[in-house]
PDB file of N, CA and C in Angstrom:
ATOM      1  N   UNK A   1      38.034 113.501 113.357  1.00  0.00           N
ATOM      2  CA  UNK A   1      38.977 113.301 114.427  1.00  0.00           C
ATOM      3  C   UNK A   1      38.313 112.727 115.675  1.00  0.00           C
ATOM      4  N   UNK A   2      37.087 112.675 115.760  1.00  0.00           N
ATOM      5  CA  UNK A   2      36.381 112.004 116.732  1.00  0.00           C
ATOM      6  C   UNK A   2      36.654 110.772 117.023  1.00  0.00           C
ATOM      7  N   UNK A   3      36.652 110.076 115.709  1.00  0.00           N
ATOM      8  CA  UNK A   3      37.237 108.754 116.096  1.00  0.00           C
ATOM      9  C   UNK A   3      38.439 107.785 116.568  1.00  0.00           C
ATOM     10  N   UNK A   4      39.386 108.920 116.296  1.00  0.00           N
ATOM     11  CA  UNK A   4      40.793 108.661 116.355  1.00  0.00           C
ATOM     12  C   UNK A   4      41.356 108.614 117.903  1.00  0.00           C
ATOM     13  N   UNK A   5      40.722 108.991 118.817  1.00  0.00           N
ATOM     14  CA  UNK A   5      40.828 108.825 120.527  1.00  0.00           C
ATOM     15  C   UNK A   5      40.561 107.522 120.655  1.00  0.00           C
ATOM     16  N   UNK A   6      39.673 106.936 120.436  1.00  0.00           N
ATOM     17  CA  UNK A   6      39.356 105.776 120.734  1.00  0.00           C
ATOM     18  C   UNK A   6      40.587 104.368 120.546  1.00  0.00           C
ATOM     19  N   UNK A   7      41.071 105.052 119.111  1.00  0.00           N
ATOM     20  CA  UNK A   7      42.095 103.794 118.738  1.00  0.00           C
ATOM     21  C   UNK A   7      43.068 104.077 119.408  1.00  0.00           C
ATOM     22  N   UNK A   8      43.340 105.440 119.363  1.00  0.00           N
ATOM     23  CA  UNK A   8      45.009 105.933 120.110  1.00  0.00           C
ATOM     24  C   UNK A   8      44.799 105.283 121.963  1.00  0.00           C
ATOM     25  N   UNK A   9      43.326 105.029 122.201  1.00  0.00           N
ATOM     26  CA  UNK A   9      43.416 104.392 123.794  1.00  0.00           C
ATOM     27  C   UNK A   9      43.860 102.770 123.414  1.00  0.00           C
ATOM     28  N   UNK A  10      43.082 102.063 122.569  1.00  0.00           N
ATOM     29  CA  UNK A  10      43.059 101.114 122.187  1.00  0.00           C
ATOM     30  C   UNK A  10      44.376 100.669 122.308  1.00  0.00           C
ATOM     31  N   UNK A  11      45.138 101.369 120.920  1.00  0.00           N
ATOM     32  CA  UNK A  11      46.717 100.975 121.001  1.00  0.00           C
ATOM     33  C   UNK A  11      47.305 101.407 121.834  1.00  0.00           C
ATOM     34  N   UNK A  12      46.983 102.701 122.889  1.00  0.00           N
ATOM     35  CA  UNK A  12      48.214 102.195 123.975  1.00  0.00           C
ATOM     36  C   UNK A  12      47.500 101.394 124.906  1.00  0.00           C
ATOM     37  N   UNK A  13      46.902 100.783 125.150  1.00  0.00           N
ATOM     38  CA  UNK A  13      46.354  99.636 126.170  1.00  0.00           C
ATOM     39  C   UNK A  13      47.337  98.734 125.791  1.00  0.00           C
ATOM     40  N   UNK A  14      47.007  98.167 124.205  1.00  0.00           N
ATOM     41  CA  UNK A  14      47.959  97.278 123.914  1.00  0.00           C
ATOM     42  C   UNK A  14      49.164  97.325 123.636  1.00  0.00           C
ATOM     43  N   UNK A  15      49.560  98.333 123.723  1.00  0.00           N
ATOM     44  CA  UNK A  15      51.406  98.388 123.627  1.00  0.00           C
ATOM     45  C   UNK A  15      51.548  98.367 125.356  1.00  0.00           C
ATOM     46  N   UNK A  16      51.010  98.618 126.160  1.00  0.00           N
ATOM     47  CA  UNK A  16      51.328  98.810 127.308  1.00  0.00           C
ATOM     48  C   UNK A  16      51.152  97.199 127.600  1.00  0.00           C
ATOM     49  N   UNK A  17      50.001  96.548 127.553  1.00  0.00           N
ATOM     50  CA  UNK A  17      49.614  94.881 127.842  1.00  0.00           C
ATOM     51  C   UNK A  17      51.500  94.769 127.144  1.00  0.00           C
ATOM     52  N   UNK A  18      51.600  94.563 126.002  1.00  0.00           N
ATOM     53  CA  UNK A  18      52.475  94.209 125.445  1.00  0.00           C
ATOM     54  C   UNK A  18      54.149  94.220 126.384  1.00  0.00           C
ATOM     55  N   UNK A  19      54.259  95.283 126.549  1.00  0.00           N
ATOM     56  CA  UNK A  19      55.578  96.084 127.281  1.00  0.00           C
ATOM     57  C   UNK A  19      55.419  95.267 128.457  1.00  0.00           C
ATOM     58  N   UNK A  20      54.306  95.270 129.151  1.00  0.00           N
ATOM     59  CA  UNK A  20      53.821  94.331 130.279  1.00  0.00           C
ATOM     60  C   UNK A  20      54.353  93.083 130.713  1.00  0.00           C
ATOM     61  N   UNK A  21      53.486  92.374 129.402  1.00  0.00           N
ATOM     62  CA  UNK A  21      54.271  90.868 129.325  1.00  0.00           C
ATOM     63  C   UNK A  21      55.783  90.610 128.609  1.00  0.00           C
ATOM     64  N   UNK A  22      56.364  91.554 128.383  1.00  0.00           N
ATOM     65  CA  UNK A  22      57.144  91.254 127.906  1.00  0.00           C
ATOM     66  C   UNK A  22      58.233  91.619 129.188  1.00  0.00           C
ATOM     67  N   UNK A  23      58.039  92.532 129.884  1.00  0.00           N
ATOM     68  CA  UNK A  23      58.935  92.586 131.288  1.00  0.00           C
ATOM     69  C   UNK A  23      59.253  91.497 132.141  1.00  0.00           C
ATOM     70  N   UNK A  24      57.979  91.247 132.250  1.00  0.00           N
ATOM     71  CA  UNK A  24      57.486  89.882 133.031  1.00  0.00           C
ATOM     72  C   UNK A  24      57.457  88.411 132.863  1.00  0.00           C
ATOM     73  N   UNK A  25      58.584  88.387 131.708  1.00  0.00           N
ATOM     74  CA  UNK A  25      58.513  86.769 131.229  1.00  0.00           C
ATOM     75  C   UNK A  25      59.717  86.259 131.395  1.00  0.00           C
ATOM     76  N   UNK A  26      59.961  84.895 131.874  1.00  0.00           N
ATOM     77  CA  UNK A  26      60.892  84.272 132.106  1.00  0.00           C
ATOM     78  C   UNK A  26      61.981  84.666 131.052  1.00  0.00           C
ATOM     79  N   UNK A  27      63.375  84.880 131.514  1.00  0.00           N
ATOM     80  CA  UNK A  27      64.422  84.951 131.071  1.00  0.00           C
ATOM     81  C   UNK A  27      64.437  83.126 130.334  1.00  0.00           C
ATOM     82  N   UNK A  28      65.773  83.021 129.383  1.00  0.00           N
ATOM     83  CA  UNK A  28      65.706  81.381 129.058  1.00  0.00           C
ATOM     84  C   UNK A  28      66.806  81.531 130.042  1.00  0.00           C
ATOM     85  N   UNK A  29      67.548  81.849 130.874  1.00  0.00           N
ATOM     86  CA  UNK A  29      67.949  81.436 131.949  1.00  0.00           C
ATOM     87  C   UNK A  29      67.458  80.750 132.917  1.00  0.00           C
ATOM     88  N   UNK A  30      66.645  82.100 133.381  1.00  0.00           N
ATOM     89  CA  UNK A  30      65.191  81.523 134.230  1.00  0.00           C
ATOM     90  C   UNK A  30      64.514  80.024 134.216  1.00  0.00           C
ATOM     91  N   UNK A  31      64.291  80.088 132.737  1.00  0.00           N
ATOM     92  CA  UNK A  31      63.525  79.091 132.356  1.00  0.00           C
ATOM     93  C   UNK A  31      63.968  77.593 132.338  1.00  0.00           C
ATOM     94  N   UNK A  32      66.082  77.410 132.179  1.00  0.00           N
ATOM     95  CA  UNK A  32      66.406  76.691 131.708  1.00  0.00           C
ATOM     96  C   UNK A  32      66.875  75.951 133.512  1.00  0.00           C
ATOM     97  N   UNK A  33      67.012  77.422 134.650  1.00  0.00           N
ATOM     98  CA  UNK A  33      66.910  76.903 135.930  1.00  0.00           C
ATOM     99  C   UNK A  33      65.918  76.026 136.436  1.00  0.00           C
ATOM    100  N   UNK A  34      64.663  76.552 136.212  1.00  0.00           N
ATOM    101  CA  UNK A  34      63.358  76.350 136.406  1.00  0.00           C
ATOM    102  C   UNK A  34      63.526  74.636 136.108  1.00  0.00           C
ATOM    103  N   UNK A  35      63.636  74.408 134.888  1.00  0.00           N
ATOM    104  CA  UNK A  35      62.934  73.066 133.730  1.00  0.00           C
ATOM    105  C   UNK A  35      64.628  72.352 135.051  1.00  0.00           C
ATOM    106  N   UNK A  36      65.504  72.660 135.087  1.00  0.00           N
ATOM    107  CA  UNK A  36      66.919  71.366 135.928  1.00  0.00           C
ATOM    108  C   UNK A  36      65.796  71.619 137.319  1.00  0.00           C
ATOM    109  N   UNK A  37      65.508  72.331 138.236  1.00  0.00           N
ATOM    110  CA  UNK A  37      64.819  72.309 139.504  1.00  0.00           C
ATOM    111  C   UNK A  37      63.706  70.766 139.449  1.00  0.00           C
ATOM    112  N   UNK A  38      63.092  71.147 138.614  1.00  0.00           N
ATOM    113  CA  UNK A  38      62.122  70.038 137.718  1.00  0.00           C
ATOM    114  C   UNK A  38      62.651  68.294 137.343  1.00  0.00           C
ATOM    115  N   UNK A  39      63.490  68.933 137.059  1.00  0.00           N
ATOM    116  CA  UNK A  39      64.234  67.579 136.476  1.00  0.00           C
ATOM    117  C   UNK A  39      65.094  67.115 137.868  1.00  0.00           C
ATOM    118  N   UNK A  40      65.573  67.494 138.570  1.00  0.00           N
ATOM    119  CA  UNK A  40      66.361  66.753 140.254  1.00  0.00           C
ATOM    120  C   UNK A  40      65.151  66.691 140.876  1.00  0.00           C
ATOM    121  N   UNK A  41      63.566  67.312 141.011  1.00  0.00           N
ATOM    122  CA  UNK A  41      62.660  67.051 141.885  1.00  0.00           C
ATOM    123  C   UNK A  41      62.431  65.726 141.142  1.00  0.00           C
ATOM    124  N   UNK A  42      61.982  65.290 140.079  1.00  0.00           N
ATOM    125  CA  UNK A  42      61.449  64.240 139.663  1.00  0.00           C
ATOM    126  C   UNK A  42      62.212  62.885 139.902  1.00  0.00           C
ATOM    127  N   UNK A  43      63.489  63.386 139.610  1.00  0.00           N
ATOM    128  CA  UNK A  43      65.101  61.991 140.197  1.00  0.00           C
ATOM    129  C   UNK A  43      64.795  61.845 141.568  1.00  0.00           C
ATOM    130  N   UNK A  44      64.675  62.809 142.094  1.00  0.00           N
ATOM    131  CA  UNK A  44      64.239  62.181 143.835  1.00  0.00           C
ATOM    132  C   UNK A  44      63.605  61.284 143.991  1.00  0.00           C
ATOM    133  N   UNK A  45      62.338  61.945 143.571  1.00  0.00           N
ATOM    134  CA  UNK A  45      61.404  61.173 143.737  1.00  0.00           C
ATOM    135  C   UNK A  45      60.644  59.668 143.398  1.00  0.00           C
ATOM    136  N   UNK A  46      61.717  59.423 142.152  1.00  0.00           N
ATOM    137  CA  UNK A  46      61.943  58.049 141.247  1.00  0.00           C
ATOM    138  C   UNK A  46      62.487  57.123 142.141  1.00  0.00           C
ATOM    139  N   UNK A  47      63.908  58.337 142.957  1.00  0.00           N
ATOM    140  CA  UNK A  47      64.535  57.492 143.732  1.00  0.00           C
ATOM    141  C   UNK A  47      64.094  56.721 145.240  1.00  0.00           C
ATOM    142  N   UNK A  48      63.435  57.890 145.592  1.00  0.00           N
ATOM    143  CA  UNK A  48      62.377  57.748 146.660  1.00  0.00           C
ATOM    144  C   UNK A  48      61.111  56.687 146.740  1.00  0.00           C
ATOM    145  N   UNK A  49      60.499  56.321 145.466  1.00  0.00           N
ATOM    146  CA  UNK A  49      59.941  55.518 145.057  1.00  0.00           C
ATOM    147  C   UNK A  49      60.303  54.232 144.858  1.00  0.00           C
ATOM    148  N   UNK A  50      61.425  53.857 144.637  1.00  0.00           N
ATOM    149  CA  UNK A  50      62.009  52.468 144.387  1.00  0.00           C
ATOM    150  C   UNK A  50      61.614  51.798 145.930  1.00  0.00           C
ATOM    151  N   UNK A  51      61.395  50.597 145.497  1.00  0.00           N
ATOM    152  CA  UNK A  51      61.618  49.649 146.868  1.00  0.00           C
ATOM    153  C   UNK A  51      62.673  49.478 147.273  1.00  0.00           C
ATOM    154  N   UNK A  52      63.404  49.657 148.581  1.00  0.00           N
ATOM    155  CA  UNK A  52      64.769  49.286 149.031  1.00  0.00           C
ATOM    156  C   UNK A  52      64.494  48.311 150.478  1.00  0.00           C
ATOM    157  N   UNK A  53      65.739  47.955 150.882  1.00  0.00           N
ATOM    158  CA  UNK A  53      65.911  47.314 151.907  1.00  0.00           C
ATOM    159  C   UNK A  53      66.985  47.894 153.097  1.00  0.00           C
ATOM    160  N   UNK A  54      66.680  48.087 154.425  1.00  0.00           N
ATOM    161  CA  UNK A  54      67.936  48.360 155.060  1.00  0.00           C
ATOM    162  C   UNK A  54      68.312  47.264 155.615  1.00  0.00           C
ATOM    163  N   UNK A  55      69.576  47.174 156.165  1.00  0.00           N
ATOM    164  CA  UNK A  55      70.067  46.309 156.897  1.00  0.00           C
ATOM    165  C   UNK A  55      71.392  46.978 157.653  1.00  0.00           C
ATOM    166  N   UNK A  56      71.244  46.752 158.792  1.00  0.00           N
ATOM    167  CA  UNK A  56      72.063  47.089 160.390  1.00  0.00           C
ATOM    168  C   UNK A  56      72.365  45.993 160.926  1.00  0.00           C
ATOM    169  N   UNK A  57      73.145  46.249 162.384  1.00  0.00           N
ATOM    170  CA  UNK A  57      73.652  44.914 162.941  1.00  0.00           C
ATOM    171  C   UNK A  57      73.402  45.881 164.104  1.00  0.00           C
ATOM    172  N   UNK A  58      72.761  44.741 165.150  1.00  0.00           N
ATOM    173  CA  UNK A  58      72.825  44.889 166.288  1.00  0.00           C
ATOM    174  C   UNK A  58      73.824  45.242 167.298  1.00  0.00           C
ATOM    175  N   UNK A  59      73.403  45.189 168.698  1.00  0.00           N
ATOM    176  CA  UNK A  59      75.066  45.314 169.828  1.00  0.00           C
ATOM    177  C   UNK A  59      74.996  43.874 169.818  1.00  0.00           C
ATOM    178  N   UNK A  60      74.660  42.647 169.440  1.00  0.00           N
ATOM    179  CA  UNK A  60      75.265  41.544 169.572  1.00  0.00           C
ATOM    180  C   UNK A  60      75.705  41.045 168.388  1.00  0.00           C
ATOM    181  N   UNK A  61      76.061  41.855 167.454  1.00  0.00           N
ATOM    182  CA  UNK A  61      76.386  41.869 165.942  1.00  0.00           C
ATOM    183  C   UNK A  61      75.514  41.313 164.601  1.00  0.00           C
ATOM    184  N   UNK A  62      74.441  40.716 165.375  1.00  0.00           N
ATOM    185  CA  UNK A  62      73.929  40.455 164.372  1.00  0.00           C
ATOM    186  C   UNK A  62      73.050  41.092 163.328  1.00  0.00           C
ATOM    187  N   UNK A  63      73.050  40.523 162.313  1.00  0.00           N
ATOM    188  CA  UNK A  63      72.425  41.329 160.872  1.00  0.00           C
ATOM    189  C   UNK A  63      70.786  41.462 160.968  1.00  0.00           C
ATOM    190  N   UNK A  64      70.424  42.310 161.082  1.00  0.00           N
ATOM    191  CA  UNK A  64      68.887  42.110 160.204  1.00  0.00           C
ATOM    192  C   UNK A  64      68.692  43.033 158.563  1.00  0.00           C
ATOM    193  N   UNK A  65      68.039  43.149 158.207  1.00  0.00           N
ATOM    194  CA  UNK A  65      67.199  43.287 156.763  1.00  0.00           C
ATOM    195  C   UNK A  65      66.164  43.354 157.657  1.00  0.00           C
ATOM    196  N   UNK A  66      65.251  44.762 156.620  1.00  0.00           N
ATOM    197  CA  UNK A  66      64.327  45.097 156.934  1.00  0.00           C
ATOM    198  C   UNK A  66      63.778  46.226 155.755  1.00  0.00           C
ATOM    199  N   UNK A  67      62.240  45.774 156.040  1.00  0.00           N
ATOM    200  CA  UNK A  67      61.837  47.881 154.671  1.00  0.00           C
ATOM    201  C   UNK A  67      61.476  48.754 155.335  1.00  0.00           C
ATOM    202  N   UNK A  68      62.038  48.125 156.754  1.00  0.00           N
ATOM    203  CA  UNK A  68      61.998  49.843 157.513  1.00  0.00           C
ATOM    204  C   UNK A  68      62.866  50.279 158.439  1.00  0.00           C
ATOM    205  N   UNK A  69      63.500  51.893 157.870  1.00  0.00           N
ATOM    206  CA  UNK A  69      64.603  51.760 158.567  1.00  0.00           C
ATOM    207  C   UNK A  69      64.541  52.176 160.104  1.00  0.00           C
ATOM    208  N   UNK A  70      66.177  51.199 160.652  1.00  0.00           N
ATOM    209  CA  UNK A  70      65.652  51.564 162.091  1.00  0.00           C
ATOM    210  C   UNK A  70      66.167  52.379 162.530  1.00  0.00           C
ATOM    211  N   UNK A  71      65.232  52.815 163.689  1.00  0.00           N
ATOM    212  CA  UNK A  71      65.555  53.995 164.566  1.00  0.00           C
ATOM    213  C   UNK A  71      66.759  53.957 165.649  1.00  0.00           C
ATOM    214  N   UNK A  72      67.855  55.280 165.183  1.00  0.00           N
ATOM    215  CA  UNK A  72      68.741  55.253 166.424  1.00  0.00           C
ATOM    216  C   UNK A  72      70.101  54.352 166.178  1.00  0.00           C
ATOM    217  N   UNK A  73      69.718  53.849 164.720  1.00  0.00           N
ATOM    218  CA  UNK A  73      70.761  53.180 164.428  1.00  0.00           C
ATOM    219  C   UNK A  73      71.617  53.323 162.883  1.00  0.00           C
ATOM    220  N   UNK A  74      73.137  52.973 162.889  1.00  0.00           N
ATOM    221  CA  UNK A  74      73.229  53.282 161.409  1.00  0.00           C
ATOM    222  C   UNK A  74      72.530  52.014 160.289  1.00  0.00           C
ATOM    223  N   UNK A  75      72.165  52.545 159.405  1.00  0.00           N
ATOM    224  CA  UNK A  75      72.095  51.143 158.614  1.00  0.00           C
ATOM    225  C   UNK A  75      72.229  51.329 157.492  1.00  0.00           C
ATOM    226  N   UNK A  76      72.351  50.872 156.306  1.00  0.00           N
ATOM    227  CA  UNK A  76      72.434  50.581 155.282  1.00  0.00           C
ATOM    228  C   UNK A  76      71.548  50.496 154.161  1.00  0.00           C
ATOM    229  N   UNK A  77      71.452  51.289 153.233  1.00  0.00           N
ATOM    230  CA  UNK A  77      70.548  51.389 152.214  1.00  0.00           C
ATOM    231  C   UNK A  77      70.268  50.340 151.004  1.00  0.00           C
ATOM    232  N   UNK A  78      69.550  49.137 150.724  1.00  0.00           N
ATOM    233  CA  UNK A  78      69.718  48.175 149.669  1.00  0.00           C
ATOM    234  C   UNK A  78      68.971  48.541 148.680  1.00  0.00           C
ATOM    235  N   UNK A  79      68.918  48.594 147.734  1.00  0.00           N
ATOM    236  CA  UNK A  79      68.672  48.866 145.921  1.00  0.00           C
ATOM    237  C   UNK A  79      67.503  46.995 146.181  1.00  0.00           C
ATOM    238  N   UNK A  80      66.878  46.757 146.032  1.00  0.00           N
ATOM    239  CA  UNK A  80      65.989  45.717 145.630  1.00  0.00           C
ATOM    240  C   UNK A  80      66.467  45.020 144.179  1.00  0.00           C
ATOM    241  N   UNK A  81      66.006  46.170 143.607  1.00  0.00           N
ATOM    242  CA  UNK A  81      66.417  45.718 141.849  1.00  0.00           C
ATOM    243  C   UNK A  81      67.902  45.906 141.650  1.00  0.00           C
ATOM    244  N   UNK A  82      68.371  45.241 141.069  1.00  0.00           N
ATOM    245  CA  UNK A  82      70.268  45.391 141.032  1.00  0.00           C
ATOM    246  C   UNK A  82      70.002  46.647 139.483  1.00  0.00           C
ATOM    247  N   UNK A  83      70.786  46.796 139.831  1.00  0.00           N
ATOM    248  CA  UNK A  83      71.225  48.226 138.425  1.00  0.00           C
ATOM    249  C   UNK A  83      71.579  47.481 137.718  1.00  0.00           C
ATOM    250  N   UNK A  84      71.669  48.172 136.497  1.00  0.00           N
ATOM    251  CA  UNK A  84      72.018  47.769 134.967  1.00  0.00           C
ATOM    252  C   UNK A  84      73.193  47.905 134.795  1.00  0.00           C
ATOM    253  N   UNK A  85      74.017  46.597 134.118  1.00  0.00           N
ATOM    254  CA  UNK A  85      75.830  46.865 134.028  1.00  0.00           C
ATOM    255  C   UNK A  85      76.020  45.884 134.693  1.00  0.00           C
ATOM    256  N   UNK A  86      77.373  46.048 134.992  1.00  0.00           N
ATOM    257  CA  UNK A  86      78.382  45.398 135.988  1.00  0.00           C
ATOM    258  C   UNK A  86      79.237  46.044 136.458  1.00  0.00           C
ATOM    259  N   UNK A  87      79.176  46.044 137.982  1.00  0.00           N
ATOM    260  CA  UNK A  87      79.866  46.896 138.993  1.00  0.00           C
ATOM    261  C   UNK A  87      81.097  46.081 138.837  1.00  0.00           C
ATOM    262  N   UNK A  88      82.529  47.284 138.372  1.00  0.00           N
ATOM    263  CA  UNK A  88      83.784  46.167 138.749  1.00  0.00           C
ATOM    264  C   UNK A  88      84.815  47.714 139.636  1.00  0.00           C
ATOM    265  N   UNK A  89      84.917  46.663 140.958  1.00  0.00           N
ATOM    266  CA  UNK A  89      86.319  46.835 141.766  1.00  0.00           C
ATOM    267  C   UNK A  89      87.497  46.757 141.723  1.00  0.00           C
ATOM    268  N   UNK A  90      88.225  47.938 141.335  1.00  0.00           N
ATOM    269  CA  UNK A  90      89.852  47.030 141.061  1.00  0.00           C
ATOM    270  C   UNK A  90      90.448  46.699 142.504  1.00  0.00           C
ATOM    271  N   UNK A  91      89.681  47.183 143.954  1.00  0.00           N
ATOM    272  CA  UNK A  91      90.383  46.793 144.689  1.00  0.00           C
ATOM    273  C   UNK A  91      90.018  45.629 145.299  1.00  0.00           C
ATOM    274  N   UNK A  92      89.490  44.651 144.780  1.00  0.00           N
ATOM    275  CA  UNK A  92      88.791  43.589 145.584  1.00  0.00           C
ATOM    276  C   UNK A  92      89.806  42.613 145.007  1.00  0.00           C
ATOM    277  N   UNK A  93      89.750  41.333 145.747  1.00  0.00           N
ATOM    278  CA  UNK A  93      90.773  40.261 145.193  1.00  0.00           C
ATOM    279  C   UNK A  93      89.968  38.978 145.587  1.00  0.00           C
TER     280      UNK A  93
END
């Protein structure tokens, strides 16, 4: 019986490690929040990455274009690369 302390510590170490990690692990809820958080940080940042153009109009109306937007004013966000498809309006004539 001498030896039998040793394992009975052994195995509850590891049922306890066990019980442990098993408290402590992502739900697939958790997990499935986690992985979409992941997936809209990365769309940002794709989006954020693209080259764009702004363009505003002055108080004497005129237009500029520019890749940087200006300060204090509204302006307009341009896409560089046109998207894929074809944009159709039914209200345009």
């Amino acid at each position: 019986m001498r030896m039998a302390w040793p394992w009975a510590i052994a195995g509850g170490l590891l049922l306890g490690g066990a019980a442990g990690w098993w408290s402590l692990r992502e739900s697939p809820e958790q997990r499935q929040a986690k992985q979409l958080r992941a997936a809209h940080a990365a769309a940002a940042d794709a989006e954020d990455a693209q080259p764009v153009l702004y363009r505003w109009q002055d108080e004497r109306g005129t237009v500029h274009y520019s890749d940087q937007p200006p300060r204090g004013r509204k302006y307009q966000r341009i896409d560089r690369e046109p998207k894929d498809g074809i944009e159709v309006h039914g209200d345009r004539q």
